[in-house]
Structure formats: structure tokens, C-alpha cells
N, C-alpha and C. Protein backbone atom coordinates (compact mmCIF):
# COMPACT_ATOMS: atom_id res chain seq x y z
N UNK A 1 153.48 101.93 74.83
CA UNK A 1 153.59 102.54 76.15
C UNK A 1 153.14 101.53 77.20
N UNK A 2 153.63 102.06 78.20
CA UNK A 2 153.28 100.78 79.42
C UNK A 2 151.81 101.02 79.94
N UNK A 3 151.10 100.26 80.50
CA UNK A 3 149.72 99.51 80.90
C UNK A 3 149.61 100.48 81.60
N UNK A 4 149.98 100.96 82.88
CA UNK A 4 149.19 101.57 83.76
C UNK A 4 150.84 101.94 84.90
N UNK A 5 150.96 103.41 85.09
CA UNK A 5 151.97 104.19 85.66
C UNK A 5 151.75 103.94 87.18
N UNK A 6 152.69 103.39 87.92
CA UNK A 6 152.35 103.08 89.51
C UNK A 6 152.99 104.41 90.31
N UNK A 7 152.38 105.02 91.47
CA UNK A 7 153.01 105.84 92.24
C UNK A 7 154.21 105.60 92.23
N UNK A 8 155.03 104.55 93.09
CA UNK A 8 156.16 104.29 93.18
C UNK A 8 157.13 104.57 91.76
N UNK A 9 156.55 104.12 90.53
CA UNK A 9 157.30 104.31 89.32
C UNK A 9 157.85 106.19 89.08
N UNK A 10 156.71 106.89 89.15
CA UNK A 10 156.87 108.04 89.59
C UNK A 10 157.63 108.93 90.52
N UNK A 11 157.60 108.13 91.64
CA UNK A 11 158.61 108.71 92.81
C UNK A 11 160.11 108.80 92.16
N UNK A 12 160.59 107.79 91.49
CA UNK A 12 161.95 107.31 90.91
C UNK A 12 162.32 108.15 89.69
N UNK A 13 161.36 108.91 89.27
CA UNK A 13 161.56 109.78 88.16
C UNK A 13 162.23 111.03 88.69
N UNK A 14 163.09 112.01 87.52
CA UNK A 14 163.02 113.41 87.90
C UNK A 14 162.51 114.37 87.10
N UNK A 15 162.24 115.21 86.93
CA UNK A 15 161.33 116.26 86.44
C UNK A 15 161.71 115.69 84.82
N UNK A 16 162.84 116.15 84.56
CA UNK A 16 162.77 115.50 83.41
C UNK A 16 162.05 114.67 82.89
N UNK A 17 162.27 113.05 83.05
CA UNK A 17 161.39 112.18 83.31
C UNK A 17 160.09 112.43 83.19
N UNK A 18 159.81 112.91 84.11
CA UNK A 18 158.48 113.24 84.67
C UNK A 18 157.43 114.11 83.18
N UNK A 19 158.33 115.51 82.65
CA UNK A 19 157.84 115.94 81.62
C UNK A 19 157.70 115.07 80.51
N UNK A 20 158.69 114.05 80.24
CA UNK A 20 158.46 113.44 79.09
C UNK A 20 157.86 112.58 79.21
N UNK A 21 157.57 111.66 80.52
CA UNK A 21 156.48 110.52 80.78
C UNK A 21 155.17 111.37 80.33
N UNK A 22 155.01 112.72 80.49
CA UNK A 22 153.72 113.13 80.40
C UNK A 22 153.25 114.06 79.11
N UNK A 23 154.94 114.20 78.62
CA UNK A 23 154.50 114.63 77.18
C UNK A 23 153.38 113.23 76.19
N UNK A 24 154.24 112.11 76.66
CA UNK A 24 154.17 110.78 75.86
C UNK A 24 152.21 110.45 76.00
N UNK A 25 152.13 110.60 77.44
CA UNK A 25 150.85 110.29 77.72
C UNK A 25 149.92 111.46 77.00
N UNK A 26 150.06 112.57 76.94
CA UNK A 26 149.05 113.28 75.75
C UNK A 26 148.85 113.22 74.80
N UNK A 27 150.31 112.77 74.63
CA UNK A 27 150.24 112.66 72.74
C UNK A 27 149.53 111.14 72.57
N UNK A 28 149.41 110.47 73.17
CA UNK A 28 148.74 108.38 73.77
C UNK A 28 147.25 109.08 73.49
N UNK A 29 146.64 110.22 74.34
CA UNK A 29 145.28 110.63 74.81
C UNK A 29 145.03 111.01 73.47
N UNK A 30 145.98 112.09 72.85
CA UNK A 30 145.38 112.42 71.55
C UNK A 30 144.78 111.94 70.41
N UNK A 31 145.94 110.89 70.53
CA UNK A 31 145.57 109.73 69.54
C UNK A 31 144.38 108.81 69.43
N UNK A 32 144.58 108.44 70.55
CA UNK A 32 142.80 108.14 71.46
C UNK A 32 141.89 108.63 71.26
N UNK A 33 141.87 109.31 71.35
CA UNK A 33 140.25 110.23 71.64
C UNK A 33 140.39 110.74 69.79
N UNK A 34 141.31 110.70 68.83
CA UNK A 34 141.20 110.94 67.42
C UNK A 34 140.35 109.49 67.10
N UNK A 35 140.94 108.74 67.77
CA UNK A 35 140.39 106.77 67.08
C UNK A 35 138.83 106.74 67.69
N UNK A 36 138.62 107.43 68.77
CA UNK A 36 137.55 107.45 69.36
C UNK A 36 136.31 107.98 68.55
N UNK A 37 137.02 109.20 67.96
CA UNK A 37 135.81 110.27 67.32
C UNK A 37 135.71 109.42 65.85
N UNK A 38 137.11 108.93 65.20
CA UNK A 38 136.75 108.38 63.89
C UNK A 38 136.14 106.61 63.75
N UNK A 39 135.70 105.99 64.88
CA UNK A 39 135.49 104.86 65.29
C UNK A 39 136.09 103.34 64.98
N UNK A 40 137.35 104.58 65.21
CA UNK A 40 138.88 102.82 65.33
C UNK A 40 139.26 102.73 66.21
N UNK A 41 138.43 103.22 67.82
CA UNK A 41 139.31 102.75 69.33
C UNK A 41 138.73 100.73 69.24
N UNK A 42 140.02 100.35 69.75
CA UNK A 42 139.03 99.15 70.07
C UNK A 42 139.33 98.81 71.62
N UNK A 43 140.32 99.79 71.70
CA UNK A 43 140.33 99.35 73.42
C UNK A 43 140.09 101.01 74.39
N UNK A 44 138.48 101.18 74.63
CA UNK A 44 137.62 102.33 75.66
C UNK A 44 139.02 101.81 76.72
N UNK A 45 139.03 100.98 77.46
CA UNK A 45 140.05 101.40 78.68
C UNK A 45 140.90 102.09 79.19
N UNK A 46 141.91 101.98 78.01
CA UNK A 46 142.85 102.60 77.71
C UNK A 46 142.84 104.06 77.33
N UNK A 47 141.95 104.45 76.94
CA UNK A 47 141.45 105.95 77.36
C UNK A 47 141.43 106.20 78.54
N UNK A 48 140.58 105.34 79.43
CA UNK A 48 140.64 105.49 81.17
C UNK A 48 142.11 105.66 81.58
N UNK A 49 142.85 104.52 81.62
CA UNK A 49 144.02 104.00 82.10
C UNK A 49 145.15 105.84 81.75
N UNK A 50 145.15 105.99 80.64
CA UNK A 50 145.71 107.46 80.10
C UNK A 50 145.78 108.63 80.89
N UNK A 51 144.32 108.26 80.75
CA UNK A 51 143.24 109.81 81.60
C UNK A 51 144.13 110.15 83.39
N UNK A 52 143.91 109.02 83.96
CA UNK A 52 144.76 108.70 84.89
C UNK A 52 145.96 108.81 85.63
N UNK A 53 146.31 108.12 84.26
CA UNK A 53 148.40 108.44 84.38
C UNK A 53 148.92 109.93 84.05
N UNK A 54 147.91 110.32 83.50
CA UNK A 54 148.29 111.52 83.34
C UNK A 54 147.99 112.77 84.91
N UNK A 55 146.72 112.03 84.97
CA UNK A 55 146.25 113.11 86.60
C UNK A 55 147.46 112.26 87.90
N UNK A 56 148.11 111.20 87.45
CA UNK A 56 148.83 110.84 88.28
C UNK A 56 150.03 111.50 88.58
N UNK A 57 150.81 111.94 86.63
CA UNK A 57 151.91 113.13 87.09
C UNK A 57 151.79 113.85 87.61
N UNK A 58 150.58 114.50 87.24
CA UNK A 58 150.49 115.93 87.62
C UNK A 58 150.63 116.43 89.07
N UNK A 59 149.73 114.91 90.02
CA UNK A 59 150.28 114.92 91.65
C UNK A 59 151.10 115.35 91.67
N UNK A 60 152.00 113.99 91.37
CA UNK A 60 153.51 114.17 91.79
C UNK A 60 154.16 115.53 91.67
N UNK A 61 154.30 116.02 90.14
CA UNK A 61 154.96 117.32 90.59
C UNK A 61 154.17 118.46 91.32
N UNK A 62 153.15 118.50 91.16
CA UNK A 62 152.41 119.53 92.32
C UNK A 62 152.75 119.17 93.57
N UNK A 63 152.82 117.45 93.70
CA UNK A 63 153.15 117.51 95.01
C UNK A 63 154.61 117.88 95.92
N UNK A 64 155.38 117.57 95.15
CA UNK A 64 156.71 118.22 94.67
C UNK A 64 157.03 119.19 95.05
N UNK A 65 156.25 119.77 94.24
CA UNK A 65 156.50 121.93 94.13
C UNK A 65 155.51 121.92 95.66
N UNK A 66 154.75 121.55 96.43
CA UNK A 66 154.39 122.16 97.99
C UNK A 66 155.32 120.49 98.85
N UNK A 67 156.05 120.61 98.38
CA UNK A 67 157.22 119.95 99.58
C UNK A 67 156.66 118.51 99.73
N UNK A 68 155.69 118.18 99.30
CA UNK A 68 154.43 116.96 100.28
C UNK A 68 155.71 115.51 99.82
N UNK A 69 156.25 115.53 98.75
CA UNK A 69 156.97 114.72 97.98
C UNK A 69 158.23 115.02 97.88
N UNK A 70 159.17 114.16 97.78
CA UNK A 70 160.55 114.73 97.64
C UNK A 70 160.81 113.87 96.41
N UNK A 71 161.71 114.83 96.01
CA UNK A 71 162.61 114.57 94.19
C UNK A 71 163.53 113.18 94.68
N UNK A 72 164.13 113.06 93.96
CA UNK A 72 164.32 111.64 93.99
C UNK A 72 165.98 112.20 94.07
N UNK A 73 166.54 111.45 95.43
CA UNK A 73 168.31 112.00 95.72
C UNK A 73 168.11 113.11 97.17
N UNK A 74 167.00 113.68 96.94
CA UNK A 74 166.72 114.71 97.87
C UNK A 74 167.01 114.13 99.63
N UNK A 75 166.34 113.03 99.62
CA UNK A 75 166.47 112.47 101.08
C UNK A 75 167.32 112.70 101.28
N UNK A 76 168.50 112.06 100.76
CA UNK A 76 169.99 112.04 101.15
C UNK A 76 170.71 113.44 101.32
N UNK A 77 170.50 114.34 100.65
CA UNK A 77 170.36 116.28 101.02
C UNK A 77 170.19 116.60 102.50
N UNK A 78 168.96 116.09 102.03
CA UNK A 78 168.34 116.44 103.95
C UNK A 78 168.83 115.77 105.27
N UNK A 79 168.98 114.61 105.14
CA UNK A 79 169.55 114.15 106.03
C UNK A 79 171.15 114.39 106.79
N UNK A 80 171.70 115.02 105.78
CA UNK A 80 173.14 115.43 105.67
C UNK A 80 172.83 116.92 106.37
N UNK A 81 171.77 117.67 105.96
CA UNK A 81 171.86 118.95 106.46
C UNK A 81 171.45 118.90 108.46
N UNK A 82 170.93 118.10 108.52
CA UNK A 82 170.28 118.01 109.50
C UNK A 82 170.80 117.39 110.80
């Protein structure tokens, strides 16, 4: 999985996307925090970095669902209506 999820990478997603970027990242956390408890993590960061990307989706589509963010194609919707 990739290093660390950037806002911008996110914006470019669509829900789709978005669910499976964040299915991927739990099942990453799970695994983690299993290596953690049986003492085979060798990289603590990457727990951080996870922890993260994951509170990072979750913005996005919350931010999403109260308008703050637009879906990706949407601009071009609006601008046409307007």
C-alpha cells in the first residue's frame, strides 16, 4: 500500500474509490495492530501513518455528504446549472 494518502489524492476519488481505499486501510490497521500485539511490528509508524489515512477518508466523505467538498465531475454540473 502507498506511504501516506494526500488530500488532493482523495479529492480525485469517487465513493467507490473512496470505500475501497478505506476498506484496504483497515484491513493494513488490522494487520498492524495483530503484529503489534504478537511482537512482529517493526515499523510503529506505519500504524500512525494508517491511523490517519483512514481519519483522512472519513473527512472527505463526511465532507461530501454536508456539501463542504464536491465529488469529483460535480464542478462541471454546477457550473452548467448556473
Amino acid at each position: 500500500m502507498s506511504n501516506k494518502l494526500s488530500a488532493f489524492e482523495l479529492d480525485e476519488m469517487n465513493a467507490t474509490d473512496l470505500e475501497a481505499k478505506l476498506r484496504e486501510a483497515k484491513e493494513e490497521l488490522f494487520n498492524l495492530r495483530f503484529q503489534a500485539a504478537t511482537g512482529q511490528l517493526e515499523s510503529h509508524g506505519r500504524l500512525r501513518t494508517v491511523k490517519k489515512d483512514i481519519a483522512r477518508i472519513y473527512t472527505v466523505v463526511r465532507e461530501r455528504e454536508l456539501g463542504i467538498r464536491s465529488t469529483p465531475g460535480a464542478s462541471t454540473k454546477e457550473e452548467a446549472s448556473a
